[in-house]
PDB file of N, CA and C in Angstrom:
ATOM      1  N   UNK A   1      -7.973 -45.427 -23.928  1.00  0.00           N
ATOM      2  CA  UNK A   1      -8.525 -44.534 -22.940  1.00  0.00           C
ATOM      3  C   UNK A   1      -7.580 -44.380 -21.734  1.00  0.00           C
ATOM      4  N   UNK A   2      -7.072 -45.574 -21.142  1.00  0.00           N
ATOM      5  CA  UNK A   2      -5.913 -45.434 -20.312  1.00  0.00           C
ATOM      6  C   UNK A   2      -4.577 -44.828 -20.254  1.00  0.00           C
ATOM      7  N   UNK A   3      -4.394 -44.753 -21.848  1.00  0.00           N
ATOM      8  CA  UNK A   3      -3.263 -43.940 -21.948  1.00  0.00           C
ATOM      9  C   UNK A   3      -3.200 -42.629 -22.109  1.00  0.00           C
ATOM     10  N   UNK A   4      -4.401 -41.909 -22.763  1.00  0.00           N
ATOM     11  CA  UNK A   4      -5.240 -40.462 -22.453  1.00  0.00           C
ATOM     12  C   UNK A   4      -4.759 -39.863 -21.013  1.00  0.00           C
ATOM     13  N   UNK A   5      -5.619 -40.581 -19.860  1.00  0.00           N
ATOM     14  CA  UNK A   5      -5.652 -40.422 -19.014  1.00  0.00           C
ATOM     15  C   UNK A   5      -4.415 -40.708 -17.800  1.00  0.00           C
ATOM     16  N   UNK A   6      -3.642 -41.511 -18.348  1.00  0.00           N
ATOM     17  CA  UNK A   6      -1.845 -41.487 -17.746  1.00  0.00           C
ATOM     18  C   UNK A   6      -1.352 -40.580 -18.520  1.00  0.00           C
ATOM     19  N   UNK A   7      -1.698 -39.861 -19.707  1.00  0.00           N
ATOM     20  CA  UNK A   7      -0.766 -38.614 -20.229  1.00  0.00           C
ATOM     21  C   UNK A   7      -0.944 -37.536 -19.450  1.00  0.00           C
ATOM     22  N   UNK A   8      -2.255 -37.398 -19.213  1.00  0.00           N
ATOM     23  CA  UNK A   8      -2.667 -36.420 -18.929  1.00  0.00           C
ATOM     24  C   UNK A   8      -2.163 -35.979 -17.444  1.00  0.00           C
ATOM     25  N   UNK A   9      -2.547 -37.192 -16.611  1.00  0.00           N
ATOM     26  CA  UNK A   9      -1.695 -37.319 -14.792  1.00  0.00           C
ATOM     27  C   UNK A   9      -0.337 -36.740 -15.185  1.00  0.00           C
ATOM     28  N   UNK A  10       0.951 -37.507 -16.183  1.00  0.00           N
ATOM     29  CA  UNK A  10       1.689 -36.830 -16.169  1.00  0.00           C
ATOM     30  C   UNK A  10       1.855 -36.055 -16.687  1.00  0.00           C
ATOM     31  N   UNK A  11       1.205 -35.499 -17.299  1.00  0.00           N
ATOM     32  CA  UNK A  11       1.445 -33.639 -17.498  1.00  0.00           C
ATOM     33  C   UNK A  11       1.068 -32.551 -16.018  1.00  0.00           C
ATOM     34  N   UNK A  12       0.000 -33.418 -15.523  1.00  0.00           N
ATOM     35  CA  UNK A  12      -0.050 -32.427 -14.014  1.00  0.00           C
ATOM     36  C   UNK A  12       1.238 -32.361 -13.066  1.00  0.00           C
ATOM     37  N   UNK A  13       1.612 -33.776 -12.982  1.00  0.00           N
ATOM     38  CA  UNK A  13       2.356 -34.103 -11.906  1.00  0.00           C
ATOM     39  C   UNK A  13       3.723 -33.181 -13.065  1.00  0.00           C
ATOM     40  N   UNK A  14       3.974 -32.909 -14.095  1.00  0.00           N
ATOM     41  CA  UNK A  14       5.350 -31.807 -14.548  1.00  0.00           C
ATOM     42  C   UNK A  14       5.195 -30.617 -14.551  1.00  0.00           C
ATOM     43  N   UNK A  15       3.803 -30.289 -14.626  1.00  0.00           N
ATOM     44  CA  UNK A  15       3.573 -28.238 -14.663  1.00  0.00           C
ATOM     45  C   UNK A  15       3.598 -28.603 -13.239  1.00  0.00           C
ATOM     46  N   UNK A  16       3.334 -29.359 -12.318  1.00  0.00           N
ATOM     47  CA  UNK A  16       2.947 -29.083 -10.677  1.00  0.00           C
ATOM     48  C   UNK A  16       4.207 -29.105 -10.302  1.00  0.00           C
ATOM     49  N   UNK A  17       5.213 -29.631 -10.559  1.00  0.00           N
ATOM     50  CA  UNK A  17       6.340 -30.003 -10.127  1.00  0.00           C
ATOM     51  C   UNK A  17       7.409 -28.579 -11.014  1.00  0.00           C
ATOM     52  N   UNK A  18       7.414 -28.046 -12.143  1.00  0.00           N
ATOM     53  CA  UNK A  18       7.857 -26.865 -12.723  1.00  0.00           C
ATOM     54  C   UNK A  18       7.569 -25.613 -11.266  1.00  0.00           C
ATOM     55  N   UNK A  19       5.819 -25.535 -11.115  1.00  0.00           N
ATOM     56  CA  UNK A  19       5.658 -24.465 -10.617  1.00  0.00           C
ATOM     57  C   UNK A  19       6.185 -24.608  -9.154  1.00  0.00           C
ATOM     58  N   UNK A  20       6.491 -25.601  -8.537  1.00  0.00           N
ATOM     59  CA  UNK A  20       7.242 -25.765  -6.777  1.00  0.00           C
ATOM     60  C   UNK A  20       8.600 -25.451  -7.322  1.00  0.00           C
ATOM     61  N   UNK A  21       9.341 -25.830  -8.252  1.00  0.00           N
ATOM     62  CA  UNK A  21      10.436 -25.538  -8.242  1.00  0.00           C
ATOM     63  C   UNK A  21      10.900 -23.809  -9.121  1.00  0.00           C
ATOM     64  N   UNK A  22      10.145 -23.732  -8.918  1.00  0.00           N
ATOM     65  CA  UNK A  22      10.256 -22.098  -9.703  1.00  0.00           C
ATOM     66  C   UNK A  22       9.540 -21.236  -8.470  1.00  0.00           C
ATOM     67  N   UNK A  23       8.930 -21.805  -7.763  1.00  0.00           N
ATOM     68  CA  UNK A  23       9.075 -21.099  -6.717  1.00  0.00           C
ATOM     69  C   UNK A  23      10.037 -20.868  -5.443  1.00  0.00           C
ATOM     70  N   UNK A  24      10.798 -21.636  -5.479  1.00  0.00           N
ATOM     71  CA  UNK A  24      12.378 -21.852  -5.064  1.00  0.00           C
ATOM     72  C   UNK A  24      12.348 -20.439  -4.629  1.00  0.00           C
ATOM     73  N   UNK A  25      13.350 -20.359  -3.250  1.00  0.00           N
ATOM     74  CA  UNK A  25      13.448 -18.893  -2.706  1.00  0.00           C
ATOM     75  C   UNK A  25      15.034 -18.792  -3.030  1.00  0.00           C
ATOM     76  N   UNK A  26      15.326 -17.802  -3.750  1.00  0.00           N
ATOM     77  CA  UNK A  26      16.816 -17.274  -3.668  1.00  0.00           C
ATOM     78  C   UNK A  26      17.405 -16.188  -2.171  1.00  0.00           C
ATOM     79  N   UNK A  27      18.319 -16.694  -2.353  1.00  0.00           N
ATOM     80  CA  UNK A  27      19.199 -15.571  -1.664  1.00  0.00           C
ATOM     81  C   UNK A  27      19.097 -13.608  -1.782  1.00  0.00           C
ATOM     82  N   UNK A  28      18.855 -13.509  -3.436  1.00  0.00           N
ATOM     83  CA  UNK A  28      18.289 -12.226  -3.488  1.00  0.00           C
ATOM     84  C   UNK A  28      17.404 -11.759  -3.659  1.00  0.00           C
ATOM     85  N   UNK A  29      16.502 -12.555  -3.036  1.00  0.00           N
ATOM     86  CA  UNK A  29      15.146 -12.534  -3.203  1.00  0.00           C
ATOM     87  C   UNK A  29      14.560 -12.466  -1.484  1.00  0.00           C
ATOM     88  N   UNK A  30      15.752 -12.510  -0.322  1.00  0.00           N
ATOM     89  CA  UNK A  30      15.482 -11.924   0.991  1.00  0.00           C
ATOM     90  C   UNK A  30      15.303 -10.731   1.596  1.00  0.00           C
ATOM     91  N   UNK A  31      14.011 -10.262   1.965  1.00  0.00           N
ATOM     92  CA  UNK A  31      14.304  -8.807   2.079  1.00  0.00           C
ATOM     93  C   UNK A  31      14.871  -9.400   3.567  1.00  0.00           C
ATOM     94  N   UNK A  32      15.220  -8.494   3.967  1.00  0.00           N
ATOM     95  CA  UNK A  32      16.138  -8.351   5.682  1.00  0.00           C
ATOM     96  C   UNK A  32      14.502  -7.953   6.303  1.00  0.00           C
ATOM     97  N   UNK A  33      13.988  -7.317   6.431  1.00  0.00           N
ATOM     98  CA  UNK A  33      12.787  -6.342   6.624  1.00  0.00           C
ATOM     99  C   UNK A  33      11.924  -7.336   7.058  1.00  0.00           C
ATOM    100  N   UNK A  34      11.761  -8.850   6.488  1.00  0.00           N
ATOM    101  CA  UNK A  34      10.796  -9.759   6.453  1.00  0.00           C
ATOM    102  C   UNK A  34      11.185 -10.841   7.626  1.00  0.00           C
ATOM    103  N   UNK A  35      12.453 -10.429   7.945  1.00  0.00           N
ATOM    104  CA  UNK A  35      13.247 -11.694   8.689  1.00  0.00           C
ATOM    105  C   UNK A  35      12.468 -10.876  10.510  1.00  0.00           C
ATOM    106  N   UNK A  36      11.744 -11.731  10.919  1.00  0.00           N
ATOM    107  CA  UNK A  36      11.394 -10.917  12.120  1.00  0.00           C
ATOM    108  C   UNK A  36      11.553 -12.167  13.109  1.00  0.00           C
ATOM    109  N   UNK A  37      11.758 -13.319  12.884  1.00  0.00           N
ATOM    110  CA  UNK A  37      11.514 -14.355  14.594  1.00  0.00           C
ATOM    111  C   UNK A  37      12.703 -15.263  14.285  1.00  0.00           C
ATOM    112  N   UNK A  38      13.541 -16.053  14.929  1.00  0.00           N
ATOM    113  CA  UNK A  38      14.596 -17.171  14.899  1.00  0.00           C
ATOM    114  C   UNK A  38      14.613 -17.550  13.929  1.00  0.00           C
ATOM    115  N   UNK A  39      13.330 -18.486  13.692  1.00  0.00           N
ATOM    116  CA  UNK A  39      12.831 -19.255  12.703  1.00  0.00           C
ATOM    117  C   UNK A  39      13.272 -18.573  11.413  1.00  0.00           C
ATOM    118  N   UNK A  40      12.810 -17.129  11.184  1.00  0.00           N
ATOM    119  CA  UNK A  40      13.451 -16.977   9.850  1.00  0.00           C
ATOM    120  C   UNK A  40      14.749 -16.607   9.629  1.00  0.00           C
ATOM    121  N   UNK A  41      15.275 -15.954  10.765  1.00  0.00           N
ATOM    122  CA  UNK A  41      16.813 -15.984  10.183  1.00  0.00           C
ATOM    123  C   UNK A  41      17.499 -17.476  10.256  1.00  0.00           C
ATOM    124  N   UNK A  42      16.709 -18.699  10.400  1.00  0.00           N
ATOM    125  CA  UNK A  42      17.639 -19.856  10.423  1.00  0.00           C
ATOM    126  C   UNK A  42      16.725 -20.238   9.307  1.00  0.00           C
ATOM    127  N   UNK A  43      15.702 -19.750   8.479  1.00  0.00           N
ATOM    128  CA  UNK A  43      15.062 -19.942   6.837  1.00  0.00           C
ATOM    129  C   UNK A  43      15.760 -19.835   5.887  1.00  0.00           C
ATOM    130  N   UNK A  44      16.322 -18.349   6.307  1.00  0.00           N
ATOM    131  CA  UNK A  44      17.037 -17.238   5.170  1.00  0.00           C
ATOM    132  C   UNK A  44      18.429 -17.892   5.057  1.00  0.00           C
ATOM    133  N   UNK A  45      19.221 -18.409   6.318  1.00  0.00           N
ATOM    134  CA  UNK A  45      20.550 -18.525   6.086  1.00  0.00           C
ATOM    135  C   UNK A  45      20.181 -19.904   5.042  1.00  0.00           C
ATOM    136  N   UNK A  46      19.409 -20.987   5.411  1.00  0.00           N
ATOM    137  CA  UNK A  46      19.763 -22.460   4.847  1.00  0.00           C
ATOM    138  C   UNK A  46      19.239 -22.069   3.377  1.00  0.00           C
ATOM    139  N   UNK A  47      18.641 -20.759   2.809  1.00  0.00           N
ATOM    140  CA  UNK A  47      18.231 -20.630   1.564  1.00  0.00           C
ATOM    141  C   UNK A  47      19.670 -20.356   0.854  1.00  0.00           C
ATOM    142  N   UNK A  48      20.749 -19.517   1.896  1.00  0.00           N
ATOM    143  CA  UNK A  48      22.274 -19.172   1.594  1.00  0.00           C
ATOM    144  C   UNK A  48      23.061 -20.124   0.950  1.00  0.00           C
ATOM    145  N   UNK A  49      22.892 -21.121   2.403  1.00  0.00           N
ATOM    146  CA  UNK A  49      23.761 -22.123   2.059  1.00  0.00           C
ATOM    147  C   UNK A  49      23.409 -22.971   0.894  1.00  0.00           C
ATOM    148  N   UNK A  50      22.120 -23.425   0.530  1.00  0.00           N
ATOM    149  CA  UNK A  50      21.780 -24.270  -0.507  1.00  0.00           C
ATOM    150  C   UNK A  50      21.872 -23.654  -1.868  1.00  0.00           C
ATOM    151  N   UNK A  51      21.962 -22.286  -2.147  1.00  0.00           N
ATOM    152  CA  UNK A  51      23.029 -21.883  -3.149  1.00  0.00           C
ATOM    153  C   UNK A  51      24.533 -22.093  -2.930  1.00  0.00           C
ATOM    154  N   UNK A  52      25.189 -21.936  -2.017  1.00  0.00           N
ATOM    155  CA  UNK A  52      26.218 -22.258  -2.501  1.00  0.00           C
ATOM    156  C   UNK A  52      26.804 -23.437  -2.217  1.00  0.00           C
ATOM    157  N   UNK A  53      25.532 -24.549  -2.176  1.00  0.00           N
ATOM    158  CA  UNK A  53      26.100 -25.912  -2.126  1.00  0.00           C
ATOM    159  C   UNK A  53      25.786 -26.216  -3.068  1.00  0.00           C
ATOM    160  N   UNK A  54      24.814 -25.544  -3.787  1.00  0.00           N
ATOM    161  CA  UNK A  54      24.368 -25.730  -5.851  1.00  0.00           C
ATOM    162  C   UNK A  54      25.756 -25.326  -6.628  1.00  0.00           C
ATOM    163  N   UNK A  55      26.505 -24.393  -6.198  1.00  0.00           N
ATOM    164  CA  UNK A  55      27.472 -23.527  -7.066  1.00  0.00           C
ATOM    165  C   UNK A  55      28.951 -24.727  -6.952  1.00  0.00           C
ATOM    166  N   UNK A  56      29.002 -24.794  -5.384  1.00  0.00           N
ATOM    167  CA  UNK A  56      30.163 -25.816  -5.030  1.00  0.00           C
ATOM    168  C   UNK A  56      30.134 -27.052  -5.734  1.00  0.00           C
ATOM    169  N   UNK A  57      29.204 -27.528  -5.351  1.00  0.00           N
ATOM    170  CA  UNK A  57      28.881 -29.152  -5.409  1.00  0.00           C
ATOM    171  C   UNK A  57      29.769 -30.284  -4.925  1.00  0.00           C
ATOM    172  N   UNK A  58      30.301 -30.823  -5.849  1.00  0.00           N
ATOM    173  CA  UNK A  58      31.695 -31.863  -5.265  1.00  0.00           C
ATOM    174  C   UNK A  58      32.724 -31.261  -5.906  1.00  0.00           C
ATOM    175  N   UNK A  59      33.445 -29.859  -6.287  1.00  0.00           N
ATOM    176  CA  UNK A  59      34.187 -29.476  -6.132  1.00  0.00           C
ATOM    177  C   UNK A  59      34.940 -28.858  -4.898  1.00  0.00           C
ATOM    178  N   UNK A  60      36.595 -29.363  -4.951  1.00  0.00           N
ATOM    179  CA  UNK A  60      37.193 -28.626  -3.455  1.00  0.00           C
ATOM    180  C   UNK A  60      37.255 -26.990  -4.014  1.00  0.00           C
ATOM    181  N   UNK A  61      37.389 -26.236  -3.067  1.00  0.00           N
ATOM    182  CA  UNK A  61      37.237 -24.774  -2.727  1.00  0.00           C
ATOM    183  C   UNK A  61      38.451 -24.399  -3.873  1.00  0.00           C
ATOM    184  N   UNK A  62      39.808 -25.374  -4.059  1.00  0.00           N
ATOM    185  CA  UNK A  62      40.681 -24.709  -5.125  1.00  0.00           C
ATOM    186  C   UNK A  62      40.550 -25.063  -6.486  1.00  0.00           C
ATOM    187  N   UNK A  63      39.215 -25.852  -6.802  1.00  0.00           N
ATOM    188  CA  UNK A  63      38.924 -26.078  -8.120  1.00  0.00           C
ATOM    189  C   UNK A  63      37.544 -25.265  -8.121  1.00  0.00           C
ATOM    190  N   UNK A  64      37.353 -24.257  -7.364  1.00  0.00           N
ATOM    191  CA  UNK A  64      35.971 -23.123  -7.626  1.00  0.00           C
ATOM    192  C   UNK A  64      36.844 -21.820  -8.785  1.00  0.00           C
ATOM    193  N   UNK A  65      35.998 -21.791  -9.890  1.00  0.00           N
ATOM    194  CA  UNK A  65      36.519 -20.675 -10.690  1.00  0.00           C
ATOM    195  C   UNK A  65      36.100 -19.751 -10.022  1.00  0.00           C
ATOM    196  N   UNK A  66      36.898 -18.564 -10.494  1.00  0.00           N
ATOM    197  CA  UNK A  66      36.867 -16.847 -10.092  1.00  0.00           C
ATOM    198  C   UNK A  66      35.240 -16.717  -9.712  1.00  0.00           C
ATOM    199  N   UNK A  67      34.941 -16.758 -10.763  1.00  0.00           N
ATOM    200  CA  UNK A  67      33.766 -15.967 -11.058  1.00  0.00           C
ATOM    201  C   UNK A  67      32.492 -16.618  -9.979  1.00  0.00           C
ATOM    202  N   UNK A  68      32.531 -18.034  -9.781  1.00  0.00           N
ATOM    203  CA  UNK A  68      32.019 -19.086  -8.581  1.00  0.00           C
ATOM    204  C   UNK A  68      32.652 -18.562  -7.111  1.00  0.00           C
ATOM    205  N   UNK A  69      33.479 -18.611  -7.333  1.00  0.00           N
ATOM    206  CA  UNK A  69      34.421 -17.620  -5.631  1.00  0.00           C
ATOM    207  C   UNK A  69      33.252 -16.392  -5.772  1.00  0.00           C
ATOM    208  N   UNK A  70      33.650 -15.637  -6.329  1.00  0.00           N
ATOM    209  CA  UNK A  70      32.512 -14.404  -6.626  1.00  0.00           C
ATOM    210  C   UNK A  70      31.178 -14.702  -5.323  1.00  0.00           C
ATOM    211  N   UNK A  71      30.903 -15.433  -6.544  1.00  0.00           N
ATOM    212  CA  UNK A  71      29.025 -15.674  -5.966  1.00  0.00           C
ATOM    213  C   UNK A  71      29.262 -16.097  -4.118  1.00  0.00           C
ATOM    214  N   UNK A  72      29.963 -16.797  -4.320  1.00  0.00           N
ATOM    215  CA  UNK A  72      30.530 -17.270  -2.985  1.00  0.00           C
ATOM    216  C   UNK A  72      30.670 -16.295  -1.804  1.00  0.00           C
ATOM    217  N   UNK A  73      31.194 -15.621  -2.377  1.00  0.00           N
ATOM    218  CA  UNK A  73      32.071 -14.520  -1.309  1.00  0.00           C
ATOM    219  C   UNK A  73      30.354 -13.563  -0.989  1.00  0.00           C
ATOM    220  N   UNK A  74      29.729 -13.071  -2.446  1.00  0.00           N
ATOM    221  CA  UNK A  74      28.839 -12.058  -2.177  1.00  0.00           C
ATOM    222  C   UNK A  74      27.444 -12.874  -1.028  1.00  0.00           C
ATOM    223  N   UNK A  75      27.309 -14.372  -1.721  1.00  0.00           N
ATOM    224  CA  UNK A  75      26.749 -15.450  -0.654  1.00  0.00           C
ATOM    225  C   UNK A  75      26.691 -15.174   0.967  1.00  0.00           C
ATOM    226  N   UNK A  76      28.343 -15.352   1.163  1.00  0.00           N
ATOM    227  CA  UNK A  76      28.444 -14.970   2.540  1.00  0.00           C
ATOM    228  C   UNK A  76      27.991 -13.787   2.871  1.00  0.00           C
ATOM    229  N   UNK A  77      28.339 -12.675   1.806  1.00  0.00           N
ATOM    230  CA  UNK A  77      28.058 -11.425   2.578  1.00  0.00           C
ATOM    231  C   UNK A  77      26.525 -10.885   3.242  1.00  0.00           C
ATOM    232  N   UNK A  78      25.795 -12.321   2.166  1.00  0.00           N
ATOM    233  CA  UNK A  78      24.272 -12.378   2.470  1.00  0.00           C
ATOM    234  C   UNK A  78      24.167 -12.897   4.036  1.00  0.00           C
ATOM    235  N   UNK A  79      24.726 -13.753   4.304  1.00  0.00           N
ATOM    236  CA  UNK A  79      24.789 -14.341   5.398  1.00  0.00           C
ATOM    237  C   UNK A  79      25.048 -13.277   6.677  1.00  0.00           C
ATOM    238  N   UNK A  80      25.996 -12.245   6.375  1.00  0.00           N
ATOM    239  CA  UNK A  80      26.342 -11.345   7.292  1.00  0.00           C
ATOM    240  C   UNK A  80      24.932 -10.604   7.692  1.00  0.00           C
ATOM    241  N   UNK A  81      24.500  -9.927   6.746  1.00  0.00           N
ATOM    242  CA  UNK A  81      23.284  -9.471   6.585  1.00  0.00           C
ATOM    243  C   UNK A  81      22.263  -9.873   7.146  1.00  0.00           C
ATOM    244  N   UNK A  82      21.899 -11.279   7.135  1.00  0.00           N
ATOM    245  CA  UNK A  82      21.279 -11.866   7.603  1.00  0.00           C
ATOM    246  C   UNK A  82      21.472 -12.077   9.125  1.00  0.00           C
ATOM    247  N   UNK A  83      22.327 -11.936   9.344  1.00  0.00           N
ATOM    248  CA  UNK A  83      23.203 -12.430  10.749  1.00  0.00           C
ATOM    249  C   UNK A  83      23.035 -10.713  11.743  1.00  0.00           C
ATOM    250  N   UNK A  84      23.363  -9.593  10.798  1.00  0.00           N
ATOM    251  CA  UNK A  84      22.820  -8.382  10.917  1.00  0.00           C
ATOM    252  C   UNK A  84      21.601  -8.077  11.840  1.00  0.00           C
ATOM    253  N   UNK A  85      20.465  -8.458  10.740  1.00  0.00           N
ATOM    254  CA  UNK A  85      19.189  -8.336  10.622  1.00  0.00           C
ATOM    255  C   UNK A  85      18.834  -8.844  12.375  1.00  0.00           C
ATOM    256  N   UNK A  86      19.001  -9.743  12.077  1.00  0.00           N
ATOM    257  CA  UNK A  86      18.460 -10.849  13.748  1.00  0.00           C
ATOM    258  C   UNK A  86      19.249 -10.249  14.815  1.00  0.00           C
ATOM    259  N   UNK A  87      20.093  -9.178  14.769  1.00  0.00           N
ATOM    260  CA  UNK A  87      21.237  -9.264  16.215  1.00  0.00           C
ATOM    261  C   UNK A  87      20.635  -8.531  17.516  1.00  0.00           C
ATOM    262  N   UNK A  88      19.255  -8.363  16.778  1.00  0.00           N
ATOM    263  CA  UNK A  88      18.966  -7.609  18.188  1.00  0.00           C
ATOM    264  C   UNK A  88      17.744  -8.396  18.957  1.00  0.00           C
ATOM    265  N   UNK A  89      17.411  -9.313  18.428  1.00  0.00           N
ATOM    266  CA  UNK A  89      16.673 -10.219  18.944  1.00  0.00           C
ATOM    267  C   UNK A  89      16.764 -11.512  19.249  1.00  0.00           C
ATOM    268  N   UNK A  90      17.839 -11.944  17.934  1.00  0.00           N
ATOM    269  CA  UNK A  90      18.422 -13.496  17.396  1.00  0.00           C
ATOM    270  C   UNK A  90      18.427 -14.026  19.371  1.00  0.00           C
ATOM    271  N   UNK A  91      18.180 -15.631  18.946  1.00  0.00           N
ATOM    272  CA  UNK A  91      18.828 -16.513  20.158  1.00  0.00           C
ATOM    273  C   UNK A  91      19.481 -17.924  19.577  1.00  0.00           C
ATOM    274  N   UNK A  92      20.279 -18.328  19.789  1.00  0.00           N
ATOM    275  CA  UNK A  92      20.553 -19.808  19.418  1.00  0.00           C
ATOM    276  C   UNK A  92      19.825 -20.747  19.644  1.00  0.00           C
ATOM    277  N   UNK A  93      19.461 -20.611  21.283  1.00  0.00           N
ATOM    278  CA  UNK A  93      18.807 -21.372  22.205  1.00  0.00           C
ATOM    279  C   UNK A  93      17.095 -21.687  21.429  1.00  0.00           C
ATOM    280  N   UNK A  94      16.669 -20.540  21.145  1.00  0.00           N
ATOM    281  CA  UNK A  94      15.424 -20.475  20.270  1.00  0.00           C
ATOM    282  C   UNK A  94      15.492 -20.955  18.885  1.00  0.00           C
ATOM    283  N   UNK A  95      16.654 -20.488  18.034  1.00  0.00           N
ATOM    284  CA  UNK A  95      17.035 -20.817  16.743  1.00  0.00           C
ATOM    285  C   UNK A  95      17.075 -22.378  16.785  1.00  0.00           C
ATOM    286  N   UNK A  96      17.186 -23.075  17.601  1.00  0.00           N
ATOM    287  CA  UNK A  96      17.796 -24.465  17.711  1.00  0.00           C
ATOM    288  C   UNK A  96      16.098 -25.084  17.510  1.00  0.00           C
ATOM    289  N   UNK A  97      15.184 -24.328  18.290  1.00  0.00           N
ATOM    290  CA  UNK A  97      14.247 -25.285  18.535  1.00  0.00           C
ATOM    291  C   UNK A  97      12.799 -24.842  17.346  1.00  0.00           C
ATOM    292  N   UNK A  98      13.827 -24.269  16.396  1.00  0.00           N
ATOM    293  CA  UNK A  98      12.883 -23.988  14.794  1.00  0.00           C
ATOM    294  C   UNK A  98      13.221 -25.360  13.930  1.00  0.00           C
ATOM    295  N   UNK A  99      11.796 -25.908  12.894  1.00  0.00           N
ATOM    296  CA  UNK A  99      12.648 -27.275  12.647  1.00  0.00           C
ATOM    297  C   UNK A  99      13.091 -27.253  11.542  1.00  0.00           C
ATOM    298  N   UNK A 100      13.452 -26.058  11.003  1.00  0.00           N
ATOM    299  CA  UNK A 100      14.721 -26.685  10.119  1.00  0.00           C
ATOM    300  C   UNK A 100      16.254 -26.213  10.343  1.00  0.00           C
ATOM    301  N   UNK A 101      16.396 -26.348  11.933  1.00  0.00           N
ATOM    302  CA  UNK A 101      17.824 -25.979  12.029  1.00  0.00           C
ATOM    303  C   UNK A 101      18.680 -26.899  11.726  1.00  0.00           C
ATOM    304  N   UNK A 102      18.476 -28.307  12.544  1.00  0.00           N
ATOM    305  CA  UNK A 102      19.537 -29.286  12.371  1.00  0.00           C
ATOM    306  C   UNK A 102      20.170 -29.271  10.773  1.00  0.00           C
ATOM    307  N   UNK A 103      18.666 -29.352   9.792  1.00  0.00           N
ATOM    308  CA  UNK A 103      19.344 -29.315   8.189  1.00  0.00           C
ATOM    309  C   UNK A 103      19.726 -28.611   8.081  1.00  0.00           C
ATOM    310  N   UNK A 104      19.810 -26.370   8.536  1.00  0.00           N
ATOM    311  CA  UNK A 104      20.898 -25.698   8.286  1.00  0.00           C
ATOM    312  C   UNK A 104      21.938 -25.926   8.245  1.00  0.00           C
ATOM    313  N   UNK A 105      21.801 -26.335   9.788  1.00  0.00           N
ATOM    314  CA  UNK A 105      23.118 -26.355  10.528  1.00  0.00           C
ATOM    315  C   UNK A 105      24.331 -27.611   9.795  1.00  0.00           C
ATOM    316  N   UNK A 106      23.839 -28.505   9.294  1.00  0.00           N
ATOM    317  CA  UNK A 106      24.324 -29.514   8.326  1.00  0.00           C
ATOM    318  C   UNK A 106      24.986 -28.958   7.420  1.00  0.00           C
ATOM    319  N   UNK A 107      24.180 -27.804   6.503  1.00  0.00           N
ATOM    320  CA  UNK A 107      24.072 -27.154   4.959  1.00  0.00           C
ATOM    321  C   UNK A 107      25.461 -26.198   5.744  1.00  0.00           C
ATOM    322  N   UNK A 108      25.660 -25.783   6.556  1.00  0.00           N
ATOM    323  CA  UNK A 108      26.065 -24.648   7.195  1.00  0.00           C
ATOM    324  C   UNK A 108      27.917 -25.582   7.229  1.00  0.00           C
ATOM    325  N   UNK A 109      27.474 -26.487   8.131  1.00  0.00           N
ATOM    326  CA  UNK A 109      28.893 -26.976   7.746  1.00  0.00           C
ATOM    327  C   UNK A 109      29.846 -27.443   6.506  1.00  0.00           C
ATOM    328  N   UNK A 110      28.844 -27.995   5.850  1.00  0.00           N
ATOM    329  CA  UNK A 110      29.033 -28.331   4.908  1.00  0.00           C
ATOM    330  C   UNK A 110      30.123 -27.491   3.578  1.00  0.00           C
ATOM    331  N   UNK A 111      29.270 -26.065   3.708  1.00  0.00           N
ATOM    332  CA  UNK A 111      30.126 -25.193   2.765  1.00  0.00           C
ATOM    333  C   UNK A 111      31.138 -24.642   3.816  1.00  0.00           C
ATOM    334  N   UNK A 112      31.447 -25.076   4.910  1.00  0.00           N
ATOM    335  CA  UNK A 112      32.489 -24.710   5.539  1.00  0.00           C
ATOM    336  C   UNK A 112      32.339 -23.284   6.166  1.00  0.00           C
ATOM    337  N   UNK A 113      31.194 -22.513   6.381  1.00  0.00           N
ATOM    338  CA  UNK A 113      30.663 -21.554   7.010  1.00  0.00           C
ATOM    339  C   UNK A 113      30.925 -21.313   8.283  1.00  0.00           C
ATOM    340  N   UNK A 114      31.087 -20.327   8.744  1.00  0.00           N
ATOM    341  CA  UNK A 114      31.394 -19.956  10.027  1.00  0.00           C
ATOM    342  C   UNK A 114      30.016 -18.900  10.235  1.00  0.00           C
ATOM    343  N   UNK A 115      29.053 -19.184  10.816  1.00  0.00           N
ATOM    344  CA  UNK A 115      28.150 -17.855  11.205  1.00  0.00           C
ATOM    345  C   UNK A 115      28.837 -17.322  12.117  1.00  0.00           C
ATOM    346  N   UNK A 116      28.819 -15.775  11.818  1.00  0.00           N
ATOM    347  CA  UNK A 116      29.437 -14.819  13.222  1.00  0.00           C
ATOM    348  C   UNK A 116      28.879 -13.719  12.950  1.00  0.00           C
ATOM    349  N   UNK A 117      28.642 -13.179  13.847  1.00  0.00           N
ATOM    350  CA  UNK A 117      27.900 -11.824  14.297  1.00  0.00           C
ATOM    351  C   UNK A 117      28.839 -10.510  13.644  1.00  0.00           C
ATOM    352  N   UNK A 118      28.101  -9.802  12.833  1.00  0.00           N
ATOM    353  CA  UNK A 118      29.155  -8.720  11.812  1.00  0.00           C
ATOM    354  C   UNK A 118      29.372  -7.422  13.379  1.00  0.00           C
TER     355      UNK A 118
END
């Protein structure tokens, strides 16, 4: 009977854990349109960066194939966009005090990112 009932827990705890990670937000899956307060343009970018810290990983930048540069490059261009979107409202000062900046801002260095205003 105990083992019924531990199969069963873990089958919840793997469809529950499938459906959080399939809900994962991509990069092209940002409308610009939706980005309206600090908070989300410092959402949208760390959704940027954590693709292309999936794509990088512990490879250096001259062992990224073509086609990984690619994603990379179009990545950033998300970032511009994003950087776009906010320029007429964006603040740092405000952006800072949303709480998941510090981990952007981490994710942000990390892939060696420069945010700048297009």
């Amino acid at each position: 009977m105990k083992i019924k009932k531990t199969i069963k827990i873990l089958g919840h705890l793997i469809f529950s854990t499938m459906i959080i990670v399939s809900c994962r937000n991509k990069a092209k899956d940002i409308q610009l349109t939706d980005l309206k307060t600090n908070c989300d343009i410092v959402e949208a970018w760390e959704v940027v960066f954590d693709e292309e810290i999936s794509i990088i990983g512990d490879k250096s930048f001259e062992d990224i194939s073509d086609e990984e540069s690619i994603k990379i490059g179009l990545l950033e261009l998300k970032i511009t966009e994003i950087s776009g979107a906010g320029s007429k409202f964006f603040s740092w000062e405000e952006a800072k005090k949303c709480f998941g900046f510090k981990r952007m801002w981490k994710k942000a260095n990390k892939v060696g990112s420069l945010i700048t205003w297009p």
